[in-house]
N, C-alpha and C. Protein backbone atom coordinates (compact mmCIF):
# COMPACT_ATOMS: atom_id res chain seq x y z
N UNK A 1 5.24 10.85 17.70
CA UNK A 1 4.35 10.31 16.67
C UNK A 1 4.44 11.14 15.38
N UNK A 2 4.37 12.51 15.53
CA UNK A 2 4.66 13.11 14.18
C UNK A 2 5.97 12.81 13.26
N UNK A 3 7.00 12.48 13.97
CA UNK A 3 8.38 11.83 13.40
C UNK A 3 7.95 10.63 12.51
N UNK A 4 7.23 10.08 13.09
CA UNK A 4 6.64 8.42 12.68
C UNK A 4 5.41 9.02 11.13
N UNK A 5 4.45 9.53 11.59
CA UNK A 5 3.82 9.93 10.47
C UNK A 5 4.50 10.54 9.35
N UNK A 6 5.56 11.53 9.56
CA UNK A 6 6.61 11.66 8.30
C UNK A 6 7.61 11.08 7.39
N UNK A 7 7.53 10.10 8.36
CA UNK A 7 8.73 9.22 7.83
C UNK A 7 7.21 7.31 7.18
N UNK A 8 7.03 7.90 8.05
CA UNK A 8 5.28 6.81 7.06
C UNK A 8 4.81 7.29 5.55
N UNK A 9 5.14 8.79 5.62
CA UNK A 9 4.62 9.50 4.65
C UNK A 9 5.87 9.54 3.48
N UNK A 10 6.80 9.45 4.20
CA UNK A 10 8.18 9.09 3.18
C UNK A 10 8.16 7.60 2.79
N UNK A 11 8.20 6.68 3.53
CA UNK A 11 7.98 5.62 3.12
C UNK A 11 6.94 5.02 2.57
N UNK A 12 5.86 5.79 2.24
CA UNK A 12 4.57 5.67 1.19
C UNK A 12 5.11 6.16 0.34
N UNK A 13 5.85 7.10 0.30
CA UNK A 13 5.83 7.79 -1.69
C UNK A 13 6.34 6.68 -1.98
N UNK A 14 7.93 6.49 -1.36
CA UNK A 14 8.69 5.31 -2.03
C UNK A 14 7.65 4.22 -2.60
N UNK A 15 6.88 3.85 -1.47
CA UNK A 15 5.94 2.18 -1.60
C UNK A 15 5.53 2.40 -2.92
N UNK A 16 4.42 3.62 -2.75
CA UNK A 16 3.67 4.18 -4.11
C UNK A 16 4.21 4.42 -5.58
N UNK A 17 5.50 4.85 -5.62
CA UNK A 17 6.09 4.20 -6.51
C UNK A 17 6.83 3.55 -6.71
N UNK A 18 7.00 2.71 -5.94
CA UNK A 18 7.61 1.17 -6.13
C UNK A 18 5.96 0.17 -7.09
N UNK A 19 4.87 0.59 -6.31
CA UNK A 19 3.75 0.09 -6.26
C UNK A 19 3.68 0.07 -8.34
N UNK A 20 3.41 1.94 -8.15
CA UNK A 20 3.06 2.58 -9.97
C UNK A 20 3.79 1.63 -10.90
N UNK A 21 4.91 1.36 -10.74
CA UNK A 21 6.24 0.83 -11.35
C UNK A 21 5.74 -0.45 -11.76
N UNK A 22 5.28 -1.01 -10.54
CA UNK A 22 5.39 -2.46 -10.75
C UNK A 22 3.75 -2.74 -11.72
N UNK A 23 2.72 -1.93 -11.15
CA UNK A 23 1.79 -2.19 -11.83
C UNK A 23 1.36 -1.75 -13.30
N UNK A 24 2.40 -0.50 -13.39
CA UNK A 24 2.18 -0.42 -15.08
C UNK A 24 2.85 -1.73 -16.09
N UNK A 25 4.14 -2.49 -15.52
CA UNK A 25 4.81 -3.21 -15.88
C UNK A 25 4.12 -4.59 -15.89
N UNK A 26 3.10 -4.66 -14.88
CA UNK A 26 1.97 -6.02 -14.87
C UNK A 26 1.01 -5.71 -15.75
N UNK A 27 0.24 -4.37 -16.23
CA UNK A 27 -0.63 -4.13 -17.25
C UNK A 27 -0.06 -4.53 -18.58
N UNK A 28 1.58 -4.57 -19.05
CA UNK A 28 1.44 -5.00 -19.96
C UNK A 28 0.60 -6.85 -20.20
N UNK A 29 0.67 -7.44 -19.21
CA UNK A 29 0.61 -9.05 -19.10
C UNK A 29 -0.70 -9.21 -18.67
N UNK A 30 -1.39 -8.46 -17.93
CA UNK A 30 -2.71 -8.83 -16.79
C UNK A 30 -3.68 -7.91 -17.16
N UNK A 31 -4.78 -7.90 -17.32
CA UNK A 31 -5.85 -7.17 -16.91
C UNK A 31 -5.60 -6.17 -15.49
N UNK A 32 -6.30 -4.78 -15.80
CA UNK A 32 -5.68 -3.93 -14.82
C UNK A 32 -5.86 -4.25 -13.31
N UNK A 33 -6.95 -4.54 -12.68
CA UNK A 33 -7.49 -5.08 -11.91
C UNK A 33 -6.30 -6.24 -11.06
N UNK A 34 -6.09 -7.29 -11.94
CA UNK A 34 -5.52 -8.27 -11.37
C UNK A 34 -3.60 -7.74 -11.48
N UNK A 35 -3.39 -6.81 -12.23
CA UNK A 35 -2.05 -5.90 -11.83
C UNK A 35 -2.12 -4.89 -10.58
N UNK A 36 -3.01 -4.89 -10.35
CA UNK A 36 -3.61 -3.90 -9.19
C UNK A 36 -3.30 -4.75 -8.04
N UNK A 37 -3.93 -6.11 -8.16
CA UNK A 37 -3.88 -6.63 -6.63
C UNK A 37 -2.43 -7.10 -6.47
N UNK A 38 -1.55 -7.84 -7.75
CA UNK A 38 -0.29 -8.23 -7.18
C UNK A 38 0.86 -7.35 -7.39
N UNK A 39 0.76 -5.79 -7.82
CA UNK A 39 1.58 -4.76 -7.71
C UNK A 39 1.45 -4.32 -5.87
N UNK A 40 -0.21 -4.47 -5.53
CA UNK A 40 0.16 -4.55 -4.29
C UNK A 40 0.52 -5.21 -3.14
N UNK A 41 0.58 -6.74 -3.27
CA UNK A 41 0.99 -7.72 -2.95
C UNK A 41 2.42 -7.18 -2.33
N UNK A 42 3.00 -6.98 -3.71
CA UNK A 42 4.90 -6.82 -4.13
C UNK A 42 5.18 -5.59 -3.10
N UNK A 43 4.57 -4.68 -3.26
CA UNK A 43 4.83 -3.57 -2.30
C UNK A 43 4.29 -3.51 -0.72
N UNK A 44 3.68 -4.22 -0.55
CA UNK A 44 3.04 -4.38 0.50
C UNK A 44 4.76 -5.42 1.33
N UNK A 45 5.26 -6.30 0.58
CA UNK A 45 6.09 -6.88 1.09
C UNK A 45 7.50 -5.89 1.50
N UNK A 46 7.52 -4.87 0.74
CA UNK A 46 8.98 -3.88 0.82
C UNK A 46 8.16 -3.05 1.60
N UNK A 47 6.91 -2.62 1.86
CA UNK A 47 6.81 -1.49 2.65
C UNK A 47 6.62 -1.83 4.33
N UNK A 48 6.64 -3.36 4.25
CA UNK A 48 6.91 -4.38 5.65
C UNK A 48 8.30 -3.93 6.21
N UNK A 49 9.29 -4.41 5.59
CA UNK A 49 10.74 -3.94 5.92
C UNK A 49 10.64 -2.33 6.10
N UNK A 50 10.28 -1.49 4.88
CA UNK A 50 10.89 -0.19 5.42
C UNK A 50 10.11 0.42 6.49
N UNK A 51 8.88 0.11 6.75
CA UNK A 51 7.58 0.36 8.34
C UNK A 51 8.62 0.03 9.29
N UNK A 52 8.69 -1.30 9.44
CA UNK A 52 9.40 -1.71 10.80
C UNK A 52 10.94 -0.81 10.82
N UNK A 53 11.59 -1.12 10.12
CA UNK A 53 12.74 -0.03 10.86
C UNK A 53 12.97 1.09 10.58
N UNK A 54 12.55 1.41 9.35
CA UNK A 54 12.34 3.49 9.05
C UNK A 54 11.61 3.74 10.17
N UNK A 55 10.30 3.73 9.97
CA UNK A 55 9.06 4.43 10.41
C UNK A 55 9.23 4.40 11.75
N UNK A 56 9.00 2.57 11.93
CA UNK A 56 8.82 2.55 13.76
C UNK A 56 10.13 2.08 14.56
N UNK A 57 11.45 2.16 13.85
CA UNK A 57 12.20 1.43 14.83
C UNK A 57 11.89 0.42 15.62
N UNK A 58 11.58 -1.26 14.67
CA UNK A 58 11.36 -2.02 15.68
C UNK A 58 12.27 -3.11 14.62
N UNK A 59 12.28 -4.17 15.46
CA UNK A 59 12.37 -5.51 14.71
C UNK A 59 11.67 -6.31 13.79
N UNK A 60 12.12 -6.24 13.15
CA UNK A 60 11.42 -7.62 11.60
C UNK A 60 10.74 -8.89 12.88
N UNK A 61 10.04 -9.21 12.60
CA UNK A 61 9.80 -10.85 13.38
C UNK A 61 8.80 -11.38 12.23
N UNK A 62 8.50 -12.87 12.46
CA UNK A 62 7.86 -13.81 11.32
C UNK A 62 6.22 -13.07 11.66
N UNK A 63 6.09 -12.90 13.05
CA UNK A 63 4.82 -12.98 13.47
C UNK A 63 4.43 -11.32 13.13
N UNK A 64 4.98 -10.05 13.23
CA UNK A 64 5.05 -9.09 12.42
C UNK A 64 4.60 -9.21 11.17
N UNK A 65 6.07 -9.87 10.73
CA UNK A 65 5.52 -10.37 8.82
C UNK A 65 4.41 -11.02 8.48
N UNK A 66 3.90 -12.00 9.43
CA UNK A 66 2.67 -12.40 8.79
C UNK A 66 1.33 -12.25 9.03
N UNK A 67 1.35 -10.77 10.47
CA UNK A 67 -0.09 -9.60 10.82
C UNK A 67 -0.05 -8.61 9.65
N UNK A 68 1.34 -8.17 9.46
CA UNK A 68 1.21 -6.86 8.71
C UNK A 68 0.32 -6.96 6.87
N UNK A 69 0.52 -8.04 6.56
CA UNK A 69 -0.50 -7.68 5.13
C UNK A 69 -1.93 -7.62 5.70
N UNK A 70 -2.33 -8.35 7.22
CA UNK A 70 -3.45 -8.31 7.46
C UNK A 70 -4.11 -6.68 7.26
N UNK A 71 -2.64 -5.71 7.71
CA UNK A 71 -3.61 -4.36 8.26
C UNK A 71 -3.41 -3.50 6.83
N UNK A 72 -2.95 -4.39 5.91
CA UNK A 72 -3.65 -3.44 4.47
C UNK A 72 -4.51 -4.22 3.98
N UNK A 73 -5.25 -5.15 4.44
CA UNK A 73 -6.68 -5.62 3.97
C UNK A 73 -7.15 -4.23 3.49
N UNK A 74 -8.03 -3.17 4.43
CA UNK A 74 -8.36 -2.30 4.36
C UNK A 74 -7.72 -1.46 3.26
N UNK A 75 -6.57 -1.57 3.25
CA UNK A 75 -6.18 -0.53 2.07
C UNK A 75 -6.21 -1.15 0.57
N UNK A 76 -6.17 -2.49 0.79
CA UNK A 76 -6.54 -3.00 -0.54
C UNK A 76 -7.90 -2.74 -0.64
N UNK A 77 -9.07 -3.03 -0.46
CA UNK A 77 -10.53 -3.11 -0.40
C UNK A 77 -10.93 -1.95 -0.86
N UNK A 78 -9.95 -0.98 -0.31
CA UNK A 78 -10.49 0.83 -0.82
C UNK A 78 -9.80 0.98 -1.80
N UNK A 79 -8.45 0.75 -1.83
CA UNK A 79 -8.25 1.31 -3.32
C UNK A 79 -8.57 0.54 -4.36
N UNK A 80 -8.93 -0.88 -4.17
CA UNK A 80 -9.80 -1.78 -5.17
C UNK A 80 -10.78 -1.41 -5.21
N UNK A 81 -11.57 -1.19 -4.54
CA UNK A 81 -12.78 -0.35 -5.12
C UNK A 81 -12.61 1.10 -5.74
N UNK A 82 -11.52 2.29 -5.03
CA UNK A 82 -11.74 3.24 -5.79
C UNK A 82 -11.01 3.01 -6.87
N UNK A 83 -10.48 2.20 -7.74
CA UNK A 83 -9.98 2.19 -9.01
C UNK A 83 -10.97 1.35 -9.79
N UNK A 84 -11.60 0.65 -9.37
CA UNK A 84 -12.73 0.08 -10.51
C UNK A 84 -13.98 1.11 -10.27
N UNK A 85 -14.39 1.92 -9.07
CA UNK A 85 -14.76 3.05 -9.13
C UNK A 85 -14.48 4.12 -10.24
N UNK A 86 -13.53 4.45 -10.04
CA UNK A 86 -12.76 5.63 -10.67
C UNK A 86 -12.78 5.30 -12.56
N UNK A 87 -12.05 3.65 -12.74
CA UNK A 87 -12.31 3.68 -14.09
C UNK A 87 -13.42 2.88 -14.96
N UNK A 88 -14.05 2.87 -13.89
CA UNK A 88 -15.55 2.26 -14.75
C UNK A 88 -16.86 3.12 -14.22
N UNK A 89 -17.02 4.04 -12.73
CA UNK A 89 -17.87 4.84 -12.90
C UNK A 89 -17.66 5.93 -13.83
N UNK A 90 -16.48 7.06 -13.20
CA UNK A 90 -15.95 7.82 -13.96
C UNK A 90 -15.25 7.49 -15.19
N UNK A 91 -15.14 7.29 -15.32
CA UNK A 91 -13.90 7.12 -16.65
C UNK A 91 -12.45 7.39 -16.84
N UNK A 92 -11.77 7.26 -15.39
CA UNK A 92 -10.74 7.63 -15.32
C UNK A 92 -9.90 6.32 -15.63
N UNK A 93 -8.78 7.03 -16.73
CA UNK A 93 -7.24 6.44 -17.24
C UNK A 93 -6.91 5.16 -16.16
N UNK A 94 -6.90 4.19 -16.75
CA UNK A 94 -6.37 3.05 -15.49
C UNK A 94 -4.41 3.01 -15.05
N UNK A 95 -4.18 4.14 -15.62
CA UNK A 95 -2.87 3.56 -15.34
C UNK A 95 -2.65 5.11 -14.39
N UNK A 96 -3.70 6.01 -13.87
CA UNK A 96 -3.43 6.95 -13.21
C UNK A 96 -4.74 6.84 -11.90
N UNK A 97 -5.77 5.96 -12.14
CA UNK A 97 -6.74 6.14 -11.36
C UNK A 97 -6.15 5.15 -9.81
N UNK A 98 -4.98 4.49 -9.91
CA UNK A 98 -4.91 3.83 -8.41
C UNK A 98 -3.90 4.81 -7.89
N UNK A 99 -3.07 5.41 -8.31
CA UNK A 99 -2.73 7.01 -7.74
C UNK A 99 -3.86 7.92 -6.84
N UNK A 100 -4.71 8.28 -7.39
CA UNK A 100 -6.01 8.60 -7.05
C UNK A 100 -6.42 7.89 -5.69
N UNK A 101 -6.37 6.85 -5.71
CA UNK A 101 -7.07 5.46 -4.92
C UNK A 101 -6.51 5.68 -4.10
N UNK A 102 -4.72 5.75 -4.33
CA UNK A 102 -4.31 5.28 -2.69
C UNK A 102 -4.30 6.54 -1.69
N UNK A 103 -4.95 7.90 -1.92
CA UNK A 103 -4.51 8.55 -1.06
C UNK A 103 -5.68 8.77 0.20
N UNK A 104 -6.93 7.87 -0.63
CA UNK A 104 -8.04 7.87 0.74
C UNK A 104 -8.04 6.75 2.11
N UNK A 105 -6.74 6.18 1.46
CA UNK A 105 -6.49 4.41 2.21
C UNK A 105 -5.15 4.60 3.14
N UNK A 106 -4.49 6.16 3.01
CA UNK A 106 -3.21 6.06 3.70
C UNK A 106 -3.11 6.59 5.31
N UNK A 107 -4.46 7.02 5.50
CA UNK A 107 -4.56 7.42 6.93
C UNK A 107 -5.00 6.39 7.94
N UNK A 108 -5.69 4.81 7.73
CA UNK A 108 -5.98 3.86 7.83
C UNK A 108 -4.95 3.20 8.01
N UNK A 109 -4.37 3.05 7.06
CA UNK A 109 -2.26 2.07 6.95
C UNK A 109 -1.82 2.43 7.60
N UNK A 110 -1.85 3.87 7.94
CA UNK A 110 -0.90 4.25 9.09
C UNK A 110 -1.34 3.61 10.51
N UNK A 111 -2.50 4.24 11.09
CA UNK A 111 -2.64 3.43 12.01
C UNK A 111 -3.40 2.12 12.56
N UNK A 112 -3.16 1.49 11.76
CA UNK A 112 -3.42 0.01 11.67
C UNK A 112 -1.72 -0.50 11.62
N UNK A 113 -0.71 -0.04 10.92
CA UNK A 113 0.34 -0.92 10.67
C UNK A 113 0.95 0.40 12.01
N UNK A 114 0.90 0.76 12.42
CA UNK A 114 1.88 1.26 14.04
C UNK A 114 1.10 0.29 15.04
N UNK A 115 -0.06 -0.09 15.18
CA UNK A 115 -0.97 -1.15 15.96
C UNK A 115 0.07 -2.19 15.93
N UNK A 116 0.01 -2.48 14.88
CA UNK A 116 0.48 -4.12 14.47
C UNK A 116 1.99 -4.24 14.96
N UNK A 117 2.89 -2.68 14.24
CA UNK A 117 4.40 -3.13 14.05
C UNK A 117 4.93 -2.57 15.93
N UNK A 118 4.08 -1.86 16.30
CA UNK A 118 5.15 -1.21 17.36
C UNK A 118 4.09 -2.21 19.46
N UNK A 119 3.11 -2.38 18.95
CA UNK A 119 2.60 -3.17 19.93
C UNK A 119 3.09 -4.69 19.85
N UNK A 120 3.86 -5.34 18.46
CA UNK A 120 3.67 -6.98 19.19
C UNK A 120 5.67 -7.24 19.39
C-alpha cells in the first residue's frame, strides 16, 4: 500500500497540475468558480487512466470509468468550498486559493478511488 500511496501522490502532482493549467486557462473565459468545476471535470478524467494503471495496476473498464468521478464527489465539495472559502472569507488570490483547497481533499481520493479502482 505505501507503493500505491506514492505513486497516488505522484499521480496527484501531475493531476494538480494538469488541473492549475487548465483552470487558469478557463479563468480567462468563465467566472472562477465555474473554471473550478470543469478544470476538474478535465482532470478528474486523466487522473482515471493514470489511478487505474500507475497507482493500482488494474484495468480501465466502462463500469470503473463511470464509479470513479463518483469517489471525487467528495473532493469536489471540499475543494469547492475551500476555494470560495478561501477567496471570499479570506481573501485569498483565486488563481492560487484551489492549490490550497486540494490538499485537505487528497487523503479522501485516495481511499475512496483504491475502493472503487482495485475492488470492482
Amino acid at each position: 500500500m505505501k507503493g500505491q500511496i506514492l505513486r497516488f501522490a505522484l499521480v496527484g502532482t501531475v493531476n494538480t497540475g494538469t488541473y492549475y493549467v487548465s483552470y487558469r486557462l478557463l479563468c480567462l473565459w468563465l467566472p472562477y468558480l465555474a473554471a473550478h468545476v470543469l478544470a476538474t471535470v478535465l482532470s478528474m478524467i486523466g487522473s482515471f487512466f493514470m489511478n487505474v494503471r500507475f497507482t493500482f495496476g488494474t484495468s480501465p473498464s466502462w463500469q470503473k470509468f463511470l464509479r470513479f468521478p463518483l469517489t471525487n464527489v467528495t473532493s469536489l465539495v471540499l475543494t469547492t468550498a475551500g476555494v470560495y472559502a478561501l477567496v471570499s472569507g479570506l481573501g485569498v488570490d483565486p488563481r492560487t486559493a484551489p492549490l490550497i483547497a486540494a490538499f485537505g481533499a487528497i487523503p479522501v481520493t485516495f481511499l475512496i478511488a483504491r475502493c472503487v479502482l482495485v475492488s470492482t
